[in-house]
Protein backbone atom coordinates (compact mmCIF):
# COMPACT_ATOMS: atom_id res chain seq x y z
CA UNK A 1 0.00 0.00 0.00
CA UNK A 2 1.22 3.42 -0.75
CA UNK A 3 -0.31 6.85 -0.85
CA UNK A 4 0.75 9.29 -3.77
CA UNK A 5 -0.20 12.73 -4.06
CA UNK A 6 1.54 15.19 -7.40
CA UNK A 7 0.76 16.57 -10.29
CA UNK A 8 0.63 15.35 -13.84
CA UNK A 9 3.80 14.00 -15.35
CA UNK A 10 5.11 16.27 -17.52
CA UNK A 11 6.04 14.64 -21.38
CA UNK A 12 8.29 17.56 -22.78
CA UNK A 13 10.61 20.38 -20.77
CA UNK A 14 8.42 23.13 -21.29
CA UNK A 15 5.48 20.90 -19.30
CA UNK A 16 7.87 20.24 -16.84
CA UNK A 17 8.40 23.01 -15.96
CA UNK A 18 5.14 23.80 -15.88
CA UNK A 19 4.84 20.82 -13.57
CA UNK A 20 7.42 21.85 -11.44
CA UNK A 21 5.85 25.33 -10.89
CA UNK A 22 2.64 24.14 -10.33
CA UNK A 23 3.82 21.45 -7.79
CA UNK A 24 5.33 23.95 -5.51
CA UNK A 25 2.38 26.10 -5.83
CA UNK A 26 0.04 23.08 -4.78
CA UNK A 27 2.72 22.19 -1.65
CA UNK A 28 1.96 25.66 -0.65
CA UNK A 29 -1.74 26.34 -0.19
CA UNK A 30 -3.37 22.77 -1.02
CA UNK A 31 -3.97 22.37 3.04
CA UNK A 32 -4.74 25.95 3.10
CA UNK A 33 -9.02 25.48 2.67
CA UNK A 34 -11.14 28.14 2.34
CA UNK A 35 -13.58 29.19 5.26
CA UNK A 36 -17.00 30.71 3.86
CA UNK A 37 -20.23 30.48 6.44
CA UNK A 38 -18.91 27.57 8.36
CA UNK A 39 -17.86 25.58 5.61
CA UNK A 40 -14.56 24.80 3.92
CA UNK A 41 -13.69 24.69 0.29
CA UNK A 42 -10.71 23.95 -1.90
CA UNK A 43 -7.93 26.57 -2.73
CA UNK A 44 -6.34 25.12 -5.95
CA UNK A 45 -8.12 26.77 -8.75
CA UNK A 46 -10.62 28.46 -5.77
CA UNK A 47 -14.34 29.14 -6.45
CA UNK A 48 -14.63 26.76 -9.42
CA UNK A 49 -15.64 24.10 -7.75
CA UNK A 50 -19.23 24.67 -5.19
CA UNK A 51 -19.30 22.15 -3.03
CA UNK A 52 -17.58 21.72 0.65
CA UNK A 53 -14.39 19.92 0.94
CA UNK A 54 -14.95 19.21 4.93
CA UNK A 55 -15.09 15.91 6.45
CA UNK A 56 -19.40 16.12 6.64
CA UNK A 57 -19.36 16.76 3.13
CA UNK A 58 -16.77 13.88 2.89
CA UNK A 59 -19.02 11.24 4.73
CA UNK A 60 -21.81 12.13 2.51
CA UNK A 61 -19.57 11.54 -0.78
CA UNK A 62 -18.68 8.15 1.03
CA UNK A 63 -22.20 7.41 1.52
CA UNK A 64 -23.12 8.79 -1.86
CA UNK A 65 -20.98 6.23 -3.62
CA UNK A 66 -22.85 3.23 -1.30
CA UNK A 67 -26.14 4.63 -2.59
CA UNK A 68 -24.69 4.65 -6.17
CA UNK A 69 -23.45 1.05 -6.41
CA UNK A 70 -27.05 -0.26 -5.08
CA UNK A 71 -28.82 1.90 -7.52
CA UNK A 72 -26.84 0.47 -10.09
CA UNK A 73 -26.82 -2.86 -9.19
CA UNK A 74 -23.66 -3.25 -7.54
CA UNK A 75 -21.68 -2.23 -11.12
CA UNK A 76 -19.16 0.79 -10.41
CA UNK A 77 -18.87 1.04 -14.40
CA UNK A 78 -21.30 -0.34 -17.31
CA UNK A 79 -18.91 0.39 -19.81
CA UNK A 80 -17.35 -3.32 -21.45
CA UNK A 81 -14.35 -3.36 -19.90
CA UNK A 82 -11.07 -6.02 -20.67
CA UNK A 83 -8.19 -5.93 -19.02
CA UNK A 84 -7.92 -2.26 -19.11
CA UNK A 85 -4.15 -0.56 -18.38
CA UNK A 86 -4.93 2.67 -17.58
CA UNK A 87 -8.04 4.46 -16.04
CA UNK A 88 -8.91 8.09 -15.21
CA UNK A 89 -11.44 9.36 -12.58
CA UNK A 90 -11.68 12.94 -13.43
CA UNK A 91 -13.17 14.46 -10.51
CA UNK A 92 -12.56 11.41 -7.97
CA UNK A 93 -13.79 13.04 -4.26
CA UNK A 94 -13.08 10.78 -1.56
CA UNK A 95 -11.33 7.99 -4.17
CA UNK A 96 -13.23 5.16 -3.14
CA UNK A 97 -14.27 4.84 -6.55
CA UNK A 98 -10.89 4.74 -7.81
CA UNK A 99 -9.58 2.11 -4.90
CA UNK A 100 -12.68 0.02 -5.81
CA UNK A 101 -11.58 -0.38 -10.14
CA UNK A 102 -7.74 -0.36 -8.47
CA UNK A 103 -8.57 -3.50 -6.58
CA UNK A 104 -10.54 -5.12 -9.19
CA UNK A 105 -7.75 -4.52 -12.03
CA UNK A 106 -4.83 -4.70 -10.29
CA UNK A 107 -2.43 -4.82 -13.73
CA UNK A 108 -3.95 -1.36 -14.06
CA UNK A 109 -3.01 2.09 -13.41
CA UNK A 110 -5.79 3.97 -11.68
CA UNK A 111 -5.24 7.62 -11.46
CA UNK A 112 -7.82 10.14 -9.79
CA UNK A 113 -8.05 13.85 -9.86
CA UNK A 114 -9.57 16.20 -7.67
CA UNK A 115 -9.38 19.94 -6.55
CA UNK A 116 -9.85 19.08 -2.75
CA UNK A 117 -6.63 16.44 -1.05
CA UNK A 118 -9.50 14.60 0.71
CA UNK A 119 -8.55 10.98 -0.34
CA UNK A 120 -7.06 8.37 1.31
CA UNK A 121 -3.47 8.27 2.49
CA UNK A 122 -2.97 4.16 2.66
CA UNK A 123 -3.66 2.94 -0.69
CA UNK A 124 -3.47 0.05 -3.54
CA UNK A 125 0.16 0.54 -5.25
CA UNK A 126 -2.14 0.77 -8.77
CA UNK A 127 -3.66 4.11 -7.42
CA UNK A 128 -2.61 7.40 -7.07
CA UNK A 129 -4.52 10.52 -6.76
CA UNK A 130 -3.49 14.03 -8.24
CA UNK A 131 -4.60 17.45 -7.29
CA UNK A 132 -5.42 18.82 -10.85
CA UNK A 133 -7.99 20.88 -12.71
CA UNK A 134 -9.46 19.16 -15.20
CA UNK A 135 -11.22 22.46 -16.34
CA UNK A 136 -7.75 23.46 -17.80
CA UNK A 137 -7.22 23.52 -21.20
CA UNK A 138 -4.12 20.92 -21.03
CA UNK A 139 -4.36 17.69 -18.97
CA UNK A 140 -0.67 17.31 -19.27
CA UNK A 141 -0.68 14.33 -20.41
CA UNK A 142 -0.11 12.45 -23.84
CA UNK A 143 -2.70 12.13 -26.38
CA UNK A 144 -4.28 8.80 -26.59
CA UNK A 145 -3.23 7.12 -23.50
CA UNK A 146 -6.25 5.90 -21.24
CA UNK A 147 -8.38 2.81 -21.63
CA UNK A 148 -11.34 4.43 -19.75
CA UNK A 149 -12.19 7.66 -18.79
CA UNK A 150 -14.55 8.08 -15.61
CA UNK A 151 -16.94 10.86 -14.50
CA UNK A 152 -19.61 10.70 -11.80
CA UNK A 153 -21.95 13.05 -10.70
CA UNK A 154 -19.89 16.53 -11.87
CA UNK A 155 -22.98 18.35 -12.60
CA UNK A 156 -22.44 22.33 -11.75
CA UNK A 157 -18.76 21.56 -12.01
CA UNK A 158 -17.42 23.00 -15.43
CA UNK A 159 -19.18 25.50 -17.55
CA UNK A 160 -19.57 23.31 -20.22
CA UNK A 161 -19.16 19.80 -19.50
CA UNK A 162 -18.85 19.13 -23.45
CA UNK A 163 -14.91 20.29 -22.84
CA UNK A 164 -14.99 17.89 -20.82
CA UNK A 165 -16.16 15.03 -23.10
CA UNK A 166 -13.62 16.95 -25.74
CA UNK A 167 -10.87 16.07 -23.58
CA UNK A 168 -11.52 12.88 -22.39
CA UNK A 169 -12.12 12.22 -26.13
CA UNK A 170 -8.50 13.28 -26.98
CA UNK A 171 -7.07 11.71 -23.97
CA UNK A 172 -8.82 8.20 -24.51
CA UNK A 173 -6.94 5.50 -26.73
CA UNK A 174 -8.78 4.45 -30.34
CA UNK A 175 -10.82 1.30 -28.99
CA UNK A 176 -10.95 2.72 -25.07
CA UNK A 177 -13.89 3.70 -22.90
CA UNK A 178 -15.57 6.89 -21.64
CA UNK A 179 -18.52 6.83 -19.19
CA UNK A 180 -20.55 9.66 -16.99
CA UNK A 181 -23.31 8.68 -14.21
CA UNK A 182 -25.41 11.77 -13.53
CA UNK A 183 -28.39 12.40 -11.04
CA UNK A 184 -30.80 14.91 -13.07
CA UNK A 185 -31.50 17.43 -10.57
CA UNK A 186 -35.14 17.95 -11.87
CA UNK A 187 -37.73 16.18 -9.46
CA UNK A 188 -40.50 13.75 -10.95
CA UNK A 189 -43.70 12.30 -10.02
CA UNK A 190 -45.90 10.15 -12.18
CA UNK A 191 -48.71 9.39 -9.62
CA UNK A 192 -49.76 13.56 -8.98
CA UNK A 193 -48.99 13.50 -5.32
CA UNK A 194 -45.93 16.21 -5.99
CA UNK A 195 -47.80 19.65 -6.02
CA UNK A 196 -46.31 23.15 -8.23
CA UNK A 197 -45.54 24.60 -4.06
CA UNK A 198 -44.04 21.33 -2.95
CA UNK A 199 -40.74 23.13 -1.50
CA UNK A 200 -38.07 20.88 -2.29
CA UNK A 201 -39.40 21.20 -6.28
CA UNK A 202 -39.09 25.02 -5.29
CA UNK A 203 -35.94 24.30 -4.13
CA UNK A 204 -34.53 22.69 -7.33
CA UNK A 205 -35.83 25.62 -8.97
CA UNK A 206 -33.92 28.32 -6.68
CA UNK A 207 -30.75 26.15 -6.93
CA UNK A 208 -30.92 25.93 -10.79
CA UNK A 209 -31.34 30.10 -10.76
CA UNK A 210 -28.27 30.29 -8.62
CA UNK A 211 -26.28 27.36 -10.86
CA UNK A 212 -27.02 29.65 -13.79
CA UNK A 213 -26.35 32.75 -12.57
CA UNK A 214 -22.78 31.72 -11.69
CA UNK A 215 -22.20 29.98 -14.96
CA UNK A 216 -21.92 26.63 -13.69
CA UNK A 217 -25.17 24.22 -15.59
CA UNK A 218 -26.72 21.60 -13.25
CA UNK A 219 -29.28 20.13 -15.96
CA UNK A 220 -26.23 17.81 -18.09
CA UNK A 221 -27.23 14.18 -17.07
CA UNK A 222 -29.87 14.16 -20.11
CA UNK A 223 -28.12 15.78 -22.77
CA UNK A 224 -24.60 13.29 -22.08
CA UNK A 225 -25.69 11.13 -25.04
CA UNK A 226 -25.77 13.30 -27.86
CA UNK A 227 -22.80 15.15 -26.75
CA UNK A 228 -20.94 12.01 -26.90
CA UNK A 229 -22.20 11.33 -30.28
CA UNK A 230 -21.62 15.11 -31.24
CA UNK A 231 -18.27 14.51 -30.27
CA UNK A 232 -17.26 11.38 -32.28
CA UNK A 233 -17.84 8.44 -29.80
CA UNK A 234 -19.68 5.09 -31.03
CA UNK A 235 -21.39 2.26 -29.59
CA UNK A 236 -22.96 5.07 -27.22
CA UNK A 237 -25.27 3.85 -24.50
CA UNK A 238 -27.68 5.45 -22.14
CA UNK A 239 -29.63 3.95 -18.97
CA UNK A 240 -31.70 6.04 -16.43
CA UNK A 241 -32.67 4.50 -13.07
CA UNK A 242 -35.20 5.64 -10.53
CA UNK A 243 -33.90 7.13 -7.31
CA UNK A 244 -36.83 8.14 -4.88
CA UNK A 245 -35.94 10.81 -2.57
CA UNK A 246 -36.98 8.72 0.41
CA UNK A 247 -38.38 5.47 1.56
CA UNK A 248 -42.13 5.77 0.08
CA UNK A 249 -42.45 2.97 -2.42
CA UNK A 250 -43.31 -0.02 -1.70
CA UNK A 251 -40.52 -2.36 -3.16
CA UNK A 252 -38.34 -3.01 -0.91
CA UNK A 253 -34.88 -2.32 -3.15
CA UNK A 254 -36.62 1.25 -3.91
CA UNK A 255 -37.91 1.36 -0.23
CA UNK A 256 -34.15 0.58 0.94
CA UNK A 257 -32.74 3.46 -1.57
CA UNK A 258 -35.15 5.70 -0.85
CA UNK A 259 -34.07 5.63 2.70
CA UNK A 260 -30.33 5.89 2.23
CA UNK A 261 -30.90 9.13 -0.57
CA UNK A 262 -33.27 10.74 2.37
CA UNK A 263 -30.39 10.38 4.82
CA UNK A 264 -27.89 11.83 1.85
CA UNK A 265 -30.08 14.77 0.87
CA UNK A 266 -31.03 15.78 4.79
CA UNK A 267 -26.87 15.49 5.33
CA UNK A 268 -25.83 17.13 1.81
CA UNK A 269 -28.78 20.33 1.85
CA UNK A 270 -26.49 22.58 3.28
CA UNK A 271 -23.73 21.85 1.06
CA UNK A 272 -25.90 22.09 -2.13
CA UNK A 273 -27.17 25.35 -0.67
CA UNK A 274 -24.86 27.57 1.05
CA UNK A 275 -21.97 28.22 -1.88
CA UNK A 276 -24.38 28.07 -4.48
CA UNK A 277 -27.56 30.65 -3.45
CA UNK A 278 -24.70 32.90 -1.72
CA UNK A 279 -22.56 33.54 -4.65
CA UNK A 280 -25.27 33.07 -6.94
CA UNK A 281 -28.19 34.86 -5.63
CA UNK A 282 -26.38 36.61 -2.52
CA UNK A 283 -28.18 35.11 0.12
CA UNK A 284 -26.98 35.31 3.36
CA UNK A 285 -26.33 32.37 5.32
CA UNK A 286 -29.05 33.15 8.17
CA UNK A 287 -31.52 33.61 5.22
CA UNK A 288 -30.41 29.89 3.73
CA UNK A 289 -30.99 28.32 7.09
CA UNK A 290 -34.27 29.62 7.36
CA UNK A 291 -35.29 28.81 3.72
CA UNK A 292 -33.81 25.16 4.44
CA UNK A 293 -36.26 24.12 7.21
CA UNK A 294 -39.28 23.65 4.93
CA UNK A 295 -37.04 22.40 2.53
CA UNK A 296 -35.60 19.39 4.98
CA UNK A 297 -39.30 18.74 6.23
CA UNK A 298 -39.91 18.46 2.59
CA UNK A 299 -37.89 16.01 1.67
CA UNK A 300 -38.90 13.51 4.59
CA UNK A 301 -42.47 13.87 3.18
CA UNK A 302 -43.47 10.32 2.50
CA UNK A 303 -46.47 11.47 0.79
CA UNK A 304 -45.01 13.19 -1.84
CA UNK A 305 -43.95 10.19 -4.27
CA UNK A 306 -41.02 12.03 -5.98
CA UNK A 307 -37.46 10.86 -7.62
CA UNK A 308 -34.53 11.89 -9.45
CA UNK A 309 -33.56 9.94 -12.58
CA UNK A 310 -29.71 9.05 -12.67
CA UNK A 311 -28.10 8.41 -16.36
CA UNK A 312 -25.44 6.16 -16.98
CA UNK A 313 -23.62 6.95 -20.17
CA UNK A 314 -21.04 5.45 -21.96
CA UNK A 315 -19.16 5.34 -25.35
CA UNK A 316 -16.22 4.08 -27.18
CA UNK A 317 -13.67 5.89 -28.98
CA UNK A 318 -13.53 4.99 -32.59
CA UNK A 319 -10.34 3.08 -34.29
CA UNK A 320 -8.69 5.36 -36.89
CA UNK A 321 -10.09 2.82 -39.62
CA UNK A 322 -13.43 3.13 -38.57
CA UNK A 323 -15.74 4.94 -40.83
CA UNK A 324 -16.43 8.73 -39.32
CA UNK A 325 -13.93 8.55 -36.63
CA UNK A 326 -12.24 11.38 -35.36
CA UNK A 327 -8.51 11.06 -35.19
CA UNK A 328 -6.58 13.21 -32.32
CA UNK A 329 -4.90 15.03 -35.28
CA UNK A 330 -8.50 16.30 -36.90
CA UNK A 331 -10.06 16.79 -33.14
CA UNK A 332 -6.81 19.18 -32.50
CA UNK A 333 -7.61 21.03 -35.66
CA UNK A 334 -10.88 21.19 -35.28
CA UNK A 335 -10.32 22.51 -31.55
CA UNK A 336 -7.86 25.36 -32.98
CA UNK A 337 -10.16 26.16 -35.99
C-alpha cells in the first residue's frame, strides 16, 4: 500500500516546468481550505468548484458512492471493460471509486483527480490521486493514452461539460472507454402526489437560478448522449434509473434506496445550498438556514412520491479505420479552428 499525491507527469521540458511550478504552488496552499459560512472549500483553482471539501461533506460523498453502487446494481462502471491498463477518474472526491476499479484490475493504473486532497493516504500501489484541474485547457498528459475515462456526478462543475467530453475524447486510446453517471436534478412524479408549491421542487428551482447565474449548468445528465455522439464516440449507450428521494415505495430495493438518498439529501442540503444561493443569488447564510427548514421537512415527506432519474452513459472511442472517426490530429484542428 502506498499513498501518492503530485501533479501530472510532464512529457516535454516546457510541461515540466510547468509541472514543477505548479507542484510547488500546490505544496503551498493545497492544506490551506477556504472558510465561507462555516464551511470549507478547496484553494487550488478556488471558487470553481461549489461544493464543501470538509469531512461532513466527505461522509456524505462516502455514503453517496454506497447509494450509487445499489442503484446500479452493484456495477461501479457499465462500460465493457477487458483488461484495461490505464483508467482516469476525473473528478474522484473521496477515491473510493478509484480504490474500488484499483482492486478489481490490479495490472492497471488507476489515477484520480480532484481539486480538494480529501482521499485516502494508505492505498493500492495501482492508485494514485493528483490534485489537478481538469477544467484546464491541457491535462498534461499524452494524447491517446487511457483505456477508460470516468466521471460521476460533476454536474455544476465545469461550464460546459462538453470540454470535458472533448478532452476525455483526446485523452482516450482508439478502442478505449468513456462513461458519466449523472443524477438529473429535476424532481419527478408520475402518480400527482408532488404539487407546483411542494418546496423541495421550489428548491430545485432556486438552486438551478443560482447554478445559472454563476455559470456553472446543473441540468447535463440528459443531454450526455448526444454530446458524446456530437463529439465522435460510437457504440454510445444510455440507462436512467429511478432514485426516490426517500423510503415511500413499496418495493423493498426502492424502499431501501429511498431511505439511504433521504439520509444523503437531509446530510448534503447545506452543502448544495450555502456556496451556491450565496454567490449566486447573494443570500446570506441566516436567510439559507431559514429557507432550508421547509425544505428538509420536505424532503422527509413520505407522501409526496417524488425521484430523481440518474443516467449512466457510456461510449467508445472509434479506431482510426473506422468509418467517421475522429482522429486526435483532426479533433486538435478542429479545436484550434
Amino acid at each position: 500500500m502506498a499513498h501518492h499525491l503530485q501533479r501530472l507527469e510532464a512529457d516535454s521540458p516546457s510541461r515540466q516546468e510547468s509541472w514543477e511550478s505548479n507542484t510547488e504552488s500546490v505544496r503551498d496552499d493545497i492544506y490551506d481550505y477556504i472558510r465561507e459560512n462555516g464551511r470549507t472549500y478547496h484553494r487550488h483553482a478556488a471558487g470553481s468548484y461549489l461544493y464543501p471539501n470538509d469531512e461532513a461533506e466527505r461522509e456524505r460523498l462516502e455514503l453517496q458512492h454506497e447509494l450509487l453502487k445499489i442503484l446500479l446494481g452493484m456495477r461501479n462502471y457499465f462500460a465493457p471493460l477487458q483488461r484495461p491498463k490505464k483508467i482516469l477518474d476525473v473528478g474522484t472526491g473521496t477515491g473510493k471509486w478509484a480504490v474500488e476499479m484499483a482492486n478489481e484490475f490490479p495490472e492497471c493504473e488507476v489515477t484520480g483527480t480532484d481539486l480538494s486532497p480529501i482521499q485516502p493516504e494508505w492505498v493500492p500501489e495501482n492508485v494514485q490521486f493528483i490534485i489537478d484541474d481538469a477544467a484546464e485547457d491541457d491535462w498534461l498528459i499524452q494524447p491517446d493514452t487511457y483505456d477508460y475515462i470516468h466521471t460521476r456526478l460533476l454536474l455544476g462543475c465545469f461550464e460546459d461539460f462538453r470540454e470535458v467530453i472533448r478532452k476525455s475524447y483526446r485523452y482516450l486510446k482508439p478502442g478505449g472507454w468513456m462513461e458519466s453517471q449523472e443524477v438529473y436534478p429535476t424532481l419527478y412524479c408520475d402518480d400527482g402526489t408532488m404539487s407546483e408549491n411542494y418546496p423541495f421542487l421550489e428548491w430545485t428551482r432556486t438552486q438551478d437560478s443560482a447554478a445559472m447565474n454563476v455559470g456553472r449548468p446543473l441540468r447535463i445528465a440528459n443531454k450526455l448522449k448526444r454530446w458524446y455522439e456530437q463529439q465522435g464516440f460510437v457504440d454510445v449507450h444510455e440507462e436512467v434509473f429511478k432514485l426516490p428521494i426517500n423510503p415511500w415505495p413499496k418495493d423493498p430495493q426502492l424502499k431501501m434506496l429511498g431511505r439511504f438518498n433521504e439520509n444523503g439529501l437531509l446530510e448534503g442540503l447545506q452543502a448544495f445550498s450555502l456556496a451556491w444561493f450565496h454567490r449566486g443569488l447573494g443570500w446570506t447564510k441566516d436567510e439559507i438556514e431559514v429557507y432550508l427548514v421547509q425544505v428538509r421537512k420536505a424532503i422527509s415527506d413520505r407522501n409526496v412520491h417524488a425521484y430523481h432519474k440518474v443516467y449512466v452513459v457510456w461510449g467508445r472511442k472509434p479506431h482510426p479505420w473506422e468509418a467517421g472517426a475522429k482522429t486526435t490530429a483532426t479533433a486538435a484542428a478542429s479545436d484550434a479552428s
